[in-house]
C-alpha atoms as a PDB file:
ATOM      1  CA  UNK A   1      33.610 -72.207  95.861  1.00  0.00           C
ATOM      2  CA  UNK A   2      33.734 -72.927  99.964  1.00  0.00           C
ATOM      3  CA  UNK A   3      32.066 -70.708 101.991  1.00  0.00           C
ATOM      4  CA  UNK A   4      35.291 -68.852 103.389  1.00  0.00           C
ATOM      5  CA  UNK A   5      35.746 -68.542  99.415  1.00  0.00           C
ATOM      6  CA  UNK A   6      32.545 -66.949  99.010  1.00  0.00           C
ATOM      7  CA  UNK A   7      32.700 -64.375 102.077  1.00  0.00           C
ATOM      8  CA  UNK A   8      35.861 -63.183 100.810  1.00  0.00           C
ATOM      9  CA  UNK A   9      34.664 -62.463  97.620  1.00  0.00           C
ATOM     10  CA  UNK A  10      31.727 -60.826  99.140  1.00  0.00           C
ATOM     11  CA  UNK A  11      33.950 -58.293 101.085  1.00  0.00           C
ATOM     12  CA  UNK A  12      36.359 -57.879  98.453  1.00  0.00           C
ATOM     13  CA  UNK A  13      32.989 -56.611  96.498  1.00  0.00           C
ATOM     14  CA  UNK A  14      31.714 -54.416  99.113  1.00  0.00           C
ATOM     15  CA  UNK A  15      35.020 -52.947  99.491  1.00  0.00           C
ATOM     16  CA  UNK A  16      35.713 -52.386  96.035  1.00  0.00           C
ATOM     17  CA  UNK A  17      32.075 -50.929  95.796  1.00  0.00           C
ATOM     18  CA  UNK A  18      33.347 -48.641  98.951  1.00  0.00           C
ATOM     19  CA  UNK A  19      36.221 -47.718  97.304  1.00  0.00           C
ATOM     20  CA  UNK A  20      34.331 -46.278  94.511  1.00  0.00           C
ATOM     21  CA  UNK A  21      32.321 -44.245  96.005  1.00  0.00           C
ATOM     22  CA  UNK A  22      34.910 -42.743  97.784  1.00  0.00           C
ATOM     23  CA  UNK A  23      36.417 -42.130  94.749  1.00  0.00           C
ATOM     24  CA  UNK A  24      33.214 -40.657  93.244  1.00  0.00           C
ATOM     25  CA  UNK A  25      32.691 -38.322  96.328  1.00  0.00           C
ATOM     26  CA  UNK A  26      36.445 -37.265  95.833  1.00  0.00           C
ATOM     27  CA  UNK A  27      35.822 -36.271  92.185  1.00  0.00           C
ATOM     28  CA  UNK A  28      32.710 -34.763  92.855  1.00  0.00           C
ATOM     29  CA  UNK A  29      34.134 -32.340  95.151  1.00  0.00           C
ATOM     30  CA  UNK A  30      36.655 -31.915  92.981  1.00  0.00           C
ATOM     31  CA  UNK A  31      34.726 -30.977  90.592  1.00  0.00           C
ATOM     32  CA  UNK A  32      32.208 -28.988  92.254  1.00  0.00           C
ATOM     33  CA  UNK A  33      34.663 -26.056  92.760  1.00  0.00           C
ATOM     34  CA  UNK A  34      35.633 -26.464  88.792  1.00  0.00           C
ATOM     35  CA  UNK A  35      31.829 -26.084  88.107  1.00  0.00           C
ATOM     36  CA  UNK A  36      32.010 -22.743  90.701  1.00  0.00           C
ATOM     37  CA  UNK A  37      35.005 -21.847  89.314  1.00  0.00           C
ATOM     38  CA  UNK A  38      33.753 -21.726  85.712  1.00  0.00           C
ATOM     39  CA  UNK A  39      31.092 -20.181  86.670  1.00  0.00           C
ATOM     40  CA  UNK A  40      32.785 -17.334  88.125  1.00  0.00           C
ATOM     41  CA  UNK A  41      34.510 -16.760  85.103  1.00  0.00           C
ATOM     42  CA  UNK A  42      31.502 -16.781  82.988  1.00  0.00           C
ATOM     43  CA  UNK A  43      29.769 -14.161  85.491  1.00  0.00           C
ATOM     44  CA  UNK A  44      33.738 -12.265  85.765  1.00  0.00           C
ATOM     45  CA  UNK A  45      33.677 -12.065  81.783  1.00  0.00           C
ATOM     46  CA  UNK A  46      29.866 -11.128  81.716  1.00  0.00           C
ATOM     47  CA  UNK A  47      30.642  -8.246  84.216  1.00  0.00           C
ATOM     48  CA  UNK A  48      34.119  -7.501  82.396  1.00  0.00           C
ATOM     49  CA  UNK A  49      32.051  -6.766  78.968  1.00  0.00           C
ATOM     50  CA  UNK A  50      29.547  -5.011  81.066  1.00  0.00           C
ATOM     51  CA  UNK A  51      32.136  -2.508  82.612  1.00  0.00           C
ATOM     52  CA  UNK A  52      33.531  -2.129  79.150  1.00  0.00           C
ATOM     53  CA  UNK A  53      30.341  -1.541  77.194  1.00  0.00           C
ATOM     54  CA  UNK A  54      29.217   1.111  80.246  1.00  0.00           C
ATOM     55  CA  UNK A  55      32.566   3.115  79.640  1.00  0.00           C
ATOM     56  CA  UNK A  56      32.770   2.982  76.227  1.00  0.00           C
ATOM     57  CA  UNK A  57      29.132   4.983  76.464  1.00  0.00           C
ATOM     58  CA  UNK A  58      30.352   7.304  78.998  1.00  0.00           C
ATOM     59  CA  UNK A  59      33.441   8.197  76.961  1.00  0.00           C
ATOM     60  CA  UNK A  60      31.396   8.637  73.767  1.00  0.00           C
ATOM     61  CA  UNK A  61      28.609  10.574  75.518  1.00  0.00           C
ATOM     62  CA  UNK A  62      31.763  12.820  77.008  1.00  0.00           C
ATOM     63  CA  UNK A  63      33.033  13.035  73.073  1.00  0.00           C
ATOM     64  CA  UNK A  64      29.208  13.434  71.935  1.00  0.00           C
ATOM     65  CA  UNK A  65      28.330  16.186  74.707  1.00  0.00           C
ATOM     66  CA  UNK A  66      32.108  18.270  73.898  1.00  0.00           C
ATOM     67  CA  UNK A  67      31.309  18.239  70.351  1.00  0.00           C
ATOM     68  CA  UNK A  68      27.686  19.515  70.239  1.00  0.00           C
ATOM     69  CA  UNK A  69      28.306  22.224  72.871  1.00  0.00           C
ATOM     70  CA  UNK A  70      31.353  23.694  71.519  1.00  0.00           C
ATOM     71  CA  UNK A  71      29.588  24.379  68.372  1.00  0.00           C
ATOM     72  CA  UNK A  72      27.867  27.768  68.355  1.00  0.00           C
ATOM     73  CA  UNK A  73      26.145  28.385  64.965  1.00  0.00           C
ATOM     74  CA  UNK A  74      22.823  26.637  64.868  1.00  0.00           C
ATOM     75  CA  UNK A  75      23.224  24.637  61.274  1.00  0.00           C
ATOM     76  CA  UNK A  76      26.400  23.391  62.870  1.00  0.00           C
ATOM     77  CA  UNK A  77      24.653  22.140  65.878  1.00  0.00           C
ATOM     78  CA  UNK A  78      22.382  20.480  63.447  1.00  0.00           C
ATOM     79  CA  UNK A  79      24.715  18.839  61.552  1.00  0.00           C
ATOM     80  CA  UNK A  80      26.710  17.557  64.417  1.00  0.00           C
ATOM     81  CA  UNK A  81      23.672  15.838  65.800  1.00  0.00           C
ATOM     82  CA  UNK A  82      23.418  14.107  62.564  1.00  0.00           C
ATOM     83  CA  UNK A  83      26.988  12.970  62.683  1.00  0.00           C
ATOM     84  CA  UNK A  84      27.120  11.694  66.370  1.00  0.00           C
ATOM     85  CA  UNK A  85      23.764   9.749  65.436  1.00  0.00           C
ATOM     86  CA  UNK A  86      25.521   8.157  63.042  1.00  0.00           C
ATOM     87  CA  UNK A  87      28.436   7.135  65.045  1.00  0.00           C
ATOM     88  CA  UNK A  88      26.406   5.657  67.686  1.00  0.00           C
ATOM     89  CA  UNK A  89      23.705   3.958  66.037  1.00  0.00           C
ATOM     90  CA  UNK A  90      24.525   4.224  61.654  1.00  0.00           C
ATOM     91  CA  UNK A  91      21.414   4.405  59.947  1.00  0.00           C
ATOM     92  CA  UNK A  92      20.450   4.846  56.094  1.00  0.00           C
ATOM     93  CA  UNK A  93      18.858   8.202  56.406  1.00  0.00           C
ATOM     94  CA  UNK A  94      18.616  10.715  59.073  1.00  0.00           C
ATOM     95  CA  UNK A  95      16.848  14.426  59.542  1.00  0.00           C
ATOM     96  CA  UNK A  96      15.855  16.626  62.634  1.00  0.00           C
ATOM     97  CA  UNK A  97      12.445  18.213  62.341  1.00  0.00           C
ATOM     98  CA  UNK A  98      11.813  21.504  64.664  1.00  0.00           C
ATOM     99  CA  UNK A  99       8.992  22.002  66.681  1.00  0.00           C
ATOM    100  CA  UNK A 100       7.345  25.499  65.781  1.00  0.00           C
ATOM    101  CA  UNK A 101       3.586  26.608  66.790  1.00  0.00           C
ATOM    102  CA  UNK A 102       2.389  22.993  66.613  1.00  0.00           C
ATOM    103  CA  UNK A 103       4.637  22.476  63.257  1.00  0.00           C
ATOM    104  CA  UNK A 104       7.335  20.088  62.616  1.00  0.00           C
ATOM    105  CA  UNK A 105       9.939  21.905  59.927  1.00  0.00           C
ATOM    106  CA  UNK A 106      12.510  19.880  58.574  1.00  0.00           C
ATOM    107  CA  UNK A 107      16.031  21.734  59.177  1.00  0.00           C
ATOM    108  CA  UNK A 108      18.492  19.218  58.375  1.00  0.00           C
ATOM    109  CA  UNK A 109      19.090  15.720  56.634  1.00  0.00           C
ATOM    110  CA  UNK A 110      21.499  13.218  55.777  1.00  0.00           C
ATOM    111  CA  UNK A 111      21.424  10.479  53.555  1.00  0.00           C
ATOM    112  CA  UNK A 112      17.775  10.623  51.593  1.00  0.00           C
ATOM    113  CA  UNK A 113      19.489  11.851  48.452  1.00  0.00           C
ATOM    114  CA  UNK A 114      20.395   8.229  47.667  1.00  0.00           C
ATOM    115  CA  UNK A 115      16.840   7.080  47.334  1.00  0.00           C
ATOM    116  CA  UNK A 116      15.881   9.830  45.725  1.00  0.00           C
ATOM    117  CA  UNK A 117      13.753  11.840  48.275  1.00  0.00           C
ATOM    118  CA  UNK A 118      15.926  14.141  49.429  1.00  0.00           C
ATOM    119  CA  UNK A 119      13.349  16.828  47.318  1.00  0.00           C
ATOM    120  CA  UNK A 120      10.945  15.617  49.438  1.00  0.00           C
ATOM    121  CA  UNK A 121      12.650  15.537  53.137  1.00  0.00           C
ATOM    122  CA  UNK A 122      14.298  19.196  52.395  1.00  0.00           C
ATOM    123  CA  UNK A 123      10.472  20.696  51.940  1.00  0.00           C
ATOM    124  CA  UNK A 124       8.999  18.889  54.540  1.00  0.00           C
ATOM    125  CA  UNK A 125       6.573  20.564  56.581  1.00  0.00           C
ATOM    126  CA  UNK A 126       4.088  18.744  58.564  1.00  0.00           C
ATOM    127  CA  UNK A 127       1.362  19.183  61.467  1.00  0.00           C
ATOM    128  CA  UNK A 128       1.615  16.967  64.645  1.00  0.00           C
ATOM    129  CA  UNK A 129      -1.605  14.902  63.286  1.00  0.00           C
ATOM    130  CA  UNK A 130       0.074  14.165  59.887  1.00  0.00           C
ATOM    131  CA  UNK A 131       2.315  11.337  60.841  1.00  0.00           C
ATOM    132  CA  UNK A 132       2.016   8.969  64.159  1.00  0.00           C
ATOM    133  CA  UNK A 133       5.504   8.880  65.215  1.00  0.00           C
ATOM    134  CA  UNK A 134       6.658  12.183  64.893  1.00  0.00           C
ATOM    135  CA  UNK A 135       3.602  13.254  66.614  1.00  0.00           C
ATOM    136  CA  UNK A 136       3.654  10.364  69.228  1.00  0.00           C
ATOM    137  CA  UNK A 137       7.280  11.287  69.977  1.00  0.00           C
ATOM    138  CA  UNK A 138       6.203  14.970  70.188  1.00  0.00           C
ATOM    139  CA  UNK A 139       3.159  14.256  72.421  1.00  0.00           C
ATOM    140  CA  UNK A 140       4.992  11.883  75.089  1.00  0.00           C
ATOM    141  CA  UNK A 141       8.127  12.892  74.814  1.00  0.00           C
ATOM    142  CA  UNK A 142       9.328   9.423  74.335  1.00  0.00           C
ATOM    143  CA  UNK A 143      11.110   7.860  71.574  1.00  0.00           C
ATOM    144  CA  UNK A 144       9.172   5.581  69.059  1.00  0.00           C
ATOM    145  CA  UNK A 145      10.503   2.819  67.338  1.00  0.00           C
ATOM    146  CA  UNK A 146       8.519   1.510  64.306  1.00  0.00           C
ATOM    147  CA  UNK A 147      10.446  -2.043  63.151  1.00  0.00           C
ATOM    148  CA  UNK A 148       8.763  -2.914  60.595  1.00  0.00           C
ATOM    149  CA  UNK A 149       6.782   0.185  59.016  1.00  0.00           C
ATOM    150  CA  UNK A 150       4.846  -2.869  56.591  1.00  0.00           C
ATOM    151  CA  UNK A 151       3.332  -4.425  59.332  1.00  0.00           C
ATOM    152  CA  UNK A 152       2.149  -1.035  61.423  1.00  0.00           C
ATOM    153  CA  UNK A 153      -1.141   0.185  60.401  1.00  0.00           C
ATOM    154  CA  UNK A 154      -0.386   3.275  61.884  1.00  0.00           C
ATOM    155  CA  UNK A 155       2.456   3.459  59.163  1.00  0.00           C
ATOM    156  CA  UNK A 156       1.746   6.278  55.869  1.00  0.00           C
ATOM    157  CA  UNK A 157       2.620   4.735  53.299  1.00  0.00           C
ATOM    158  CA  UNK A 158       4.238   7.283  50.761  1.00  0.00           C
ATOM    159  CA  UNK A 159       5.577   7.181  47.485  1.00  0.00           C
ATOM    160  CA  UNK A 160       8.810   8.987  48.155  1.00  0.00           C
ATOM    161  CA  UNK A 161       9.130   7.307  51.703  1.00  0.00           C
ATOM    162  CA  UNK A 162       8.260   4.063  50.324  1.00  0.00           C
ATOM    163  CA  UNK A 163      11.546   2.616  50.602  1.00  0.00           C
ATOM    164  CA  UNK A 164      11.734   2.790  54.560  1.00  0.00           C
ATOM    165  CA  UNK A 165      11.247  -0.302  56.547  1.00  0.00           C
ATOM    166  CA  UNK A 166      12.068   0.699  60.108  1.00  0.00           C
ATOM    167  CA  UNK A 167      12.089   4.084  61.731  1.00  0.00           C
ATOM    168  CA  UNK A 168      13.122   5.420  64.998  1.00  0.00           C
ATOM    169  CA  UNK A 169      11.959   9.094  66.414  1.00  0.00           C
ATOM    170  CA  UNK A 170      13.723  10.648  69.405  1.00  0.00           C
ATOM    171  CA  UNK A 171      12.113  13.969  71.227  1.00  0.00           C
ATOM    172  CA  UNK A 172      14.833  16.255  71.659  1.00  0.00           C
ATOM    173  CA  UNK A 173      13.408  18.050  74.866  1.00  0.00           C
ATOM    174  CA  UNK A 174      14.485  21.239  76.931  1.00  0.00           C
ATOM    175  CA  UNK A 175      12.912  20.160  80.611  1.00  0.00           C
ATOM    176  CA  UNK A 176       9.044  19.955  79.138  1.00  0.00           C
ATOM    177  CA  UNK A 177       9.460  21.450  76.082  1.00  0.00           C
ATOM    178  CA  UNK A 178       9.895  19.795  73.032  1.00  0.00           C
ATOM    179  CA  UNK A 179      12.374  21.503  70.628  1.00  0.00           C
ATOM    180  CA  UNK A 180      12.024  18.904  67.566  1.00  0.00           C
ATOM    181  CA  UNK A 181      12.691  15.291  67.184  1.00  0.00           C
ATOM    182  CA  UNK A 182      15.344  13.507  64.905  1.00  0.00           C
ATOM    183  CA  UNK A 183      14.158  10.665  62.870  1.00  0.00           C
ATOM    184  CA  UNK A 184      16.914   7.620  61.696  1.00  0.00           C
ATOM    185  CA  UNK A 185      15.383   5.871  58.652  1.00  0.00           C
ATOM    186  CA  UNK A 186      16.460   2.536  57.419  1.00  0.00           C
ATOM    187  CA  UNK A 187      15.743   0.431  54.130  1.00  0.00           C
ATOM    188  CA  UNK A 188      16.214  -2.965  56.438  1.00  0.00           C
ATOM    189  CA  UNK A 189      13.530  -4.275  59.076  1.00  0.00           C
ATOM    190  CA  UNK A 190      13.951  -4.510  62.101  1.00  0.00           C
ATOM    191  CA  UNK A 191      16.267  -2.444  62.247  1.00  0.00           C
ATOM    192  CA  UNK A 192      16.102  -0.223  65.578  1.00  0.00           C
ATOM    193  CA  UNK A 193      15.136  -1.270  68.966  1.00  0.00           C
ATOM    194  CA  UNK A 194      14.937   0.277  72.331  1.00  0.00           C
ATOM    195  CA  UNK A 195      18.185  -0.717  73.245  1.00  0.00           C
ATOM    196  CA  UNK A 196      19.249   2.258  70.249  1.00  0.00           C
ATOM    197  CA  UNK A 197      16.843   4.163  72.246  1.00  0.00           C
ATOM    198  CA  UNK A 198      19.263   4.145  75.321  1.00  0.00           C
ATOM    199  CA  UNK A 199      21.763   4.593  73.708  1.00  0.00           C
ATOM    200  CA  UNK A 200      20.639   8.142  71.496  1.00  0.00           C
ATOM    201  CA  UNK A 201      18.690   9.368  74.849  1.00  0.00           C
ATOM    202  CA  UNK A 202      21.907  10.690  76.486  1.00  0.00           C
ATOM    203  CA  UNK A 203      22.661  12.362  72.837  1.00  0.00           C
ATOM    204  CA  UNK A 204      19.274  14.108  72.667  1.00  0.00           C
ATOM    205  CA  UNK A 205      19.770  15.279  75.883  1.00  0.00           C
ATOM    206  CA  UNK A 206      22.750  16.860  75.002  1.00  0.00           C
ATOM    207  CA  UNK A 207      21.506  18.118  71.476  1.00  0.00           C
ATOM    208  CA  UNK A 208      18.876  20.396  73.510  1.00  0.00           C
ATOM    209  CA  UNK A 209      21.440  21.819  75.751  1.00  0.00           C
ATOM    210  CA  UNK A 210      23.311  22.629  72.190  1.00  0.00           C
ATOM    211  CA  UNK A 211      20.524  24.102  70.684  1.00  0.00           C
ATOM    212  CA  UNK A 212      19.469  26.084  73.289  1.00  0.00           C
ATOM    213  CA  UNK A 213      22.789  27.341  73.608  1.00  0.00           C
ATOM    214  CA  UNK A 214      23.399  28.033  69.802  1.00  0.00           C
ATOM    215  CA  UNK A 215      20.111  29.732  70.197  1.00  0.00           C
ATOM    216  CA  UNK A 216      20.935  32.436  73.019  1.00  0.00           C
ATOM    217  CA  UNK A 217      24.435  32.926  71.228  1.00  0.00           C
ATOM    218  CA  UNK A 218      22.643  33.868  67.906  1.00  0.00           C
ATOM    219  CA  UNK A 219      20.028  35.967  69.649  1.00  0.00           C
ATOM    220  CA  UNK A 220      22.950  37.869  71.765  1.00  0.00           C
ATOM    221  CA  UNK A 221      24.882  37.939  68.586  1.00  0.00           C
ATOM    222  CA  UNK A 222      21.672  39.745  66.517  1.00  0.00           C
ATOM    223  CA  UNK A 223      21.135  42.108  69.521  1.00  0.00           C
ATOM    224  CA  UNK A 224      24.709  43.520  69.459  1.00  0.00           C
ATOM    225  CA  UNK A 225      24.455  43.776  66.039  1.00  0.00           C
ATOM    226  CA  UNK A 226      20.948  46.045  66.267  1.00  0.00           C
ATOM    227  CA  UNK A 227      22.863  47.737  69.428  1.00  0.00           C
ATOM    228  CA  UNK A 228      26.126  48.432  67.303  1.00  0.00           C
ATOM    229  CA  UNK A 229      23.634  49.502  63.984  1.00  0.00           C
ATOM    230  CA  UNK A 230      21.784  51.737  66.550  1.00  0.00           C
ATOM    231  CA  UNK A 231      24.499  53.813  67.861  1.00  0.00           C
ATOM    232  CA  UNK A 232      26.626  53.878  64.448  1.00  0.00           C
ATOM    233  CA  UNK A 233      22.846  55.271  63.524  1.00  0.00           C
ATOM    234  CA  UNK A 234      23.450  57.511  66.439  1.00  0.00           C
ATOM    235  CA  UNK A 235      26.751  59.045  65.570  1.00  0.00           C
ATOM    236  CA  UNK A 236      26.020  59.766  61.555  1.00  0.00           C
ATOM    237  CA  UNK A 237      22.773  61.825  63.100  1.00  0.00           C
ATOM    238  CA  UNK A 238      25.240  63.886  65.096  1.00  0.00           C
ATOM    239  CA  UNK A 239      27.888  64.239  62.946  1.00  0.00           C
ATOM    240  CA  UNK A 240      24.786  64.996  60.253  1.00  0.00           C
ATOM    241  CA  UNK A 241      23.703  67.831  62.878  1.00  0.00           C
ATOM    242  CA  UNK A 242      27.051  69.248  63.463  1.00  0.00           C
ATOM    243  CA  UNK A 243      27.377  69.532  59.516  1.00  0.00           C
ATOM    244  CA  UNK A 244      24.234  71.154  59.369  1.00  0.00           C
ATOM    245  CA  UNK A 245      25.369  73.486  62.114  1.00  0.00           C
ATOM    246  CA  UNK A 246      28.706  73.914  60.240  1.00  0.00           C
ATOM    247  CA  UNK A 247      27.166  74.993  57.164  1.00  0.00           C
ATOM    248  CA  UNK A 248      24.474  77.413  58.827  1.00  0.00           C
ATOM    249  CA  UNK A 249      26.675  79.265  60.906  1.00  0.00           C
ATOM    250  CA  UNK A 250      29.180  79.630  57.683  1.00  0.00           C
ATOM    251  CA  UNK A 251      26.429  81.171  56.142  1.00  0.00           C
ATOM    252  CA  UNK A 252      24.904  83.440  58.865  1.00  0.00           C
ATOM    253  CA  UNK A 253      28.540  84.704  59.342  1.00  0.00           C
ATOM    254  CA  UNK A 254      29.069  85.259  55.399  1.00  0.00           C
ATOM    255  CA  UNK A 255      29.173  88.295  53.154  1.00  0.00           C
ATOM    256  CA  UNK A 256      26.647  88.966  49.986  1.00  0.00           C
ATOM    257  CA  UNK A 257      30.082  89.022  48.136  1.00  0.00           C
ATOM    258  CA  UNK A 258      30.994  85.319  49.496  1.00  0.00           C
ATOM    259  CA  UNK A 259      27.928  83.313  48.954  1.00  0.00           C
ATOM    260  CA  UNK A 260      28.820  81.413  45.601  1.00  0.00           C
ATOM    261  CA  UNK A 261      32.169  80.204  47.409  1.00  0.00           C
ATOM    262  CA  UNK A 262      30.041  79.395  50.356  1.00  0.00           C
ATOM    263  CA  UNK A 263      27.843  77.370  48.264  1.00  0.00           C
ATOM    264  CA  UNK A 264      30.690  74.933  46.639  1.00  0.00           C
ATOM    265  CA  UNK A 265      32.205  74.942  50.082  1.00  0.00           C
ATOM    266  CA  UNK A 266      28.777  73.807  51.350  1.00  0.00           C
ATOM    267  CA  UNK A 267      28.503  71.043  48.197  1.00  0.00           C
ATOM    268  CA  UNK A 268      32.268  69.601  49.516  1.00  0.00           C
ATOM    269  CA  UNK A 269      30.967  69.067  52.951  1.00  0.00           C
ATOM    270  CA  UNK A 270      27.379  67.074  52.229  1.00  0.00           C
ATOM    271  CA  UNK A 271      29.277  65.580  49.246  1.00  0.00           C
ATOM    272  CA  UNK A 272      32.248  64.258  51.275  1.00  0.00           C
ATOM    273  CA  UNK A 273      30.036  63.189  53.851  1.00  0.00           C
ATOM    274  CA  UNK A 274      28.031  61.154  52.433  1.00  0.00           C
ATOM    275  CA  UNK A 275      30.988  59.623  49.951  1.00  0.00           C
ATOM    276  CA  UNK A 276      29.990  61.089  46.605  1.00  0.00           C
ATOM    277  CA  UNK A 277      32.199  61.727  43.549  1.00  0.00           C
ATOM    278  CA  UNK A 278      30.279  64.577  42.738  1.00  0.00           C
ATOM    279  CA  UNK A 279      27.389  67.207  44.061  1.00  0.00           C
ATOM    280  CA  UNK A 280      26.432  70.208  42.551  1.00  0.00           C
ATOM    281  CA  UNK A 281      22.989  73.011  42.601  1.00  0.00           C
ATOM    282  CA  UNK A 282      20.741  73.068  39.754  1.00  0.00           C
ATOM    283  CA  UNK A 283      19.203  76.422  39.151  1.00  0.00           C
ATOM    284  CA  UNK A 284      15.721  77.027  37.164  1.00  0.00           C
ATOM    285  CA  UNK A 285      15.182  79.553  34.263  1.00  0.00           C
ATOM    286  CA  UNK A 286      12.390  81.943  35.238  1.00  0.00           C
ATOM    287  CA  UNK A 287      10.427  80.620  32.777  1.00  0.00           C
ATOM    288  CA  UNK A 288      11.061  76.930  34.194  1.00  0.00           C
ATOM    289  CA  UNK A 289      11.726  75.284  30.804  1.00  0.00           C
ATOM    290  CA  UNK A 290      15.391  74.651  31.692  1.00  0.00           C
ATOM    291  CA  UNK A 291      17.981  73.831  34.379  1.00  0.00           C
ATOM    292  CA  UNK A 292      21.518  75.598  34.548  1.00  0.00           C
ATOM    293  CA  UNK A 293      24.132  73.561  36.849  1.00  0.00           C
ATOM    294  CA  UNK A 294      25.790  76.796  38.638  1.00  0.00           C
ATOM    295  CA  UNK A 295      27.745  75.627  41.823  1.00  0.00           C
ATOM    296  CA  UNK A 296      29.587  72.311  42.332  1.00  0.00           C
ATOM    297  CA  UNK A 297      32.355  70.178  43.991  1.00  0.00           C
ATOM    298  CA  UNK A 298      33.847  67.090  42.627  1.00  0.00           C
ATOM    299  CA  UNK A 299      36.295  64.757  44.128  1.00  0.00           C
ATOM    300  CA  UNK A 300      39.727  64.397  43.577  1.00  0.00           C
ATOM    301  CA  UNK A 301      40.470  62.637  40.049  1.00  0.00           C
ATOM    302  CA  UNK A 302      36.660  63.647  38.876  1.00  0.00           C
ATOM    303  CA  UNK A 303      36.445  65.766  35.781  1.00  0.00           C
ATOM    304  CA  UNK A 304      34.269  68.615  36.368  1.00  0.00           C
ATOM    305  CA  UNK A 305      30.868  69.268  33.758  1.00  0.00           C
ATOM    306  CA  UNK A 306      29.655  72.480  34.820  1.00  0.00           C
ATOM    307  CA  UNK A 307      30.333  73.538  31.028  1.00  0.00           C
ATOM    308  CA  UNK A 308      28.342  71.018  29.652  1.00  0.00           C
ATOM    309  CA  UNK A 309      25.211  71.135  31.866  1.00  0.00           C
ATOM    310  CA  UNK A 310      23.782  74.468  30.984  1.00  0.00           C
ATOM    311  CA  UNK A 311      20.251  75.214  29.838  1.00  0.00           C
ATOM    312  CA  UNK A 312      19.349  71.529  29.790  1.00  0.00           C
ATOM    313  CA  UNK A 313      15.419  71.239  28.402  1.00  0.00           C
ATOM    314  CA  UNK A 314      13.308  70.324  32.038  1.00  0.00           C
ATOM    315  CA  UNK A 315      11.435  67.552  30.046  1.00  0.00           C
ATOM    316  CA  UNK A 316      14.440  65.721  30.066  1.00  0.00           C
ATOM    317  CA  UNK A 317      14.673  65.193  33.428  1.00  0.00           C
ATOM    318  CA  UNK A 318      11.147  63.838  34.805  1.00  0.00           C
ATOM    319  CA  UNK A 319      12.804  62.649  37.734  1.00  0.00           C
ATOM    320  CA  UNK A 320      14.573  65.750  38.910  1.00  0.00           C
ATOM    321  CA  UNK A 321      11.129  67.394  37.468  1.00  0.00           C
ATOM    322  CA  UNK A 322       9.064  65.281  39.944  1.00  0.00           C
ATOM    323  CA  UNK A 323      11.038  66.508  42.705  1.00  0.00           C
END
């Protein structure tokens, strides 16, 4: 090869070696808005999935919140927590303990009849010390999750609660005080996490505003109910003291001649009053060994017996004889 040979191969090099790094800056600014690109759809699909999952939890808390606070009786409020538990975080077994003078009482369960305990769960009554996460939930008024009950010292290990392996305990609490807790129980570790915390806090929430409100409408409910037995109390004493007046002044106003039609008139008015078939007098002999009915009223349909109740023996009516 001549030199003039030689320095055009040289420059055809360099230029070919130019060329190609041209051509690798091209490409890599070609690619460098893929690479953004793709990114911003990962982070757009990331934040899609985000807005979804956020509004799928408002909706159900809107659902969750409606259905607990349109129920009114406090076993229904109950069970409806249960439910809505269920739906947002399904479990094996489920019950609500109430809080009462230091006392958890269980009121409701789901589920524990399948591994045979529900005998056990229905009778449950326990003091804050007997159990840490019912009385750690209680105490902070925090949810505790236990994930693996095996491997938690703190864990009582019970015959008929032997089959849980993961618990979770949420407070359900009125401002700062603690109404009860619910408990989810499950036969699989690992099985709850705070994350399931977050998601049941906006339900407990809700469930005190439910049973605070089934609460006051069963306490206004029993209080009408005393008010409306008081004053039905209050109208059978007057209408008792306007029959007592009745029959008084019937009898102040009555002649010697009229008193044994005064007397059955009398029986018709206490025995209609009070909704007997039948009331009548007794009379003693002088020498007290026998009773004679003499006067009576009977309603209509009732065979009268004033024939058959004469000079009855005393001794065969201890009761009456008591009297």
């Amino acid at each position: 090869m001549n030199l003039k040979n030689a320095s055009d191969h040289n420059k055809s090099k360099a230029e070919l070696l130019s060329d190609l790094s041209d051509l690798r800056q091209r490409i890599s600014e070609f690619e460098a808005p893929a690479a953004q690109n793709k990114q911003a759809e990962t982070e757009r699909d990331f934040l899609l999935a985000a807005e979804r999952e956020q509004r799928l939890r408002a909706e159900t808390l809107a659902e969750v919140t409606l259905a607990l606070t349109s129920q009114m009786s406090h076993v229904a409020v109950l069970d409806e927590i249960l439910r809505q538990v269920q739906r947002i975080v399904p479990y094996s077994a489920a019950n609500i303990m109430l809080l009462e003078d230091n006392t958890l009482r269980c009121a409701r369960w789901q589920g524990y009849e399948a591994f045979h305990s529900e005998e056990f769960i229905s009778t449950l009554v326990q003091g804050l010390t007997d159990f840490y996460s019912a009385a750690e939930a209680v105490r902070s008024r925090k949810p505790v999750v236990i994930p693996y009950t095996a491997q938690d010292s703190r864990w009582v290990i019970l015959k008929k609660t032997a089959w849980i392996k993961s618990q979770l305990s949420m407070p359900i609490c009125l401002g700062e005080q603690v109404l009860g807790l619910f408990q989810i129980d499950s036969d699989t570790p690992g099985k709850f996490s705070t994350k399931d915390t977050e998601l049941l806090t906006p339900l407990a929430n809700a469930a005190a505003i439910a049973l605070e409100n089934a609460r006051l409408y069963e306490q206004a409910q029993l209080e009408l109910a005393e008010r409306q037995q008081a004053e039905q109390a209050l109208q059978e004493r007057h209408k008792f003291e306007a029959l007592i007046t009745t029959i008084s002044t019937n009898f102040i106003n009555m002649t010697i001649d009229r008193i044994d039609d005064g007397i059955n008139q009398a029986l018709q008015l206490i025995g209609e009053f009070v909704g007997a078939d039948y009331s009548y007098v007794f009379l003693l002999s002088e020498n007290r060994a026998t009773i004679s009915n003499t006067h009576y009223w009977h309603a209509a349909g009732v065979k009268g017996l004033i024939e058959e109740l004469q000079d009855l023996p005393v001794a065969s009516f201890p009761w009456m004889r008591t009297k």
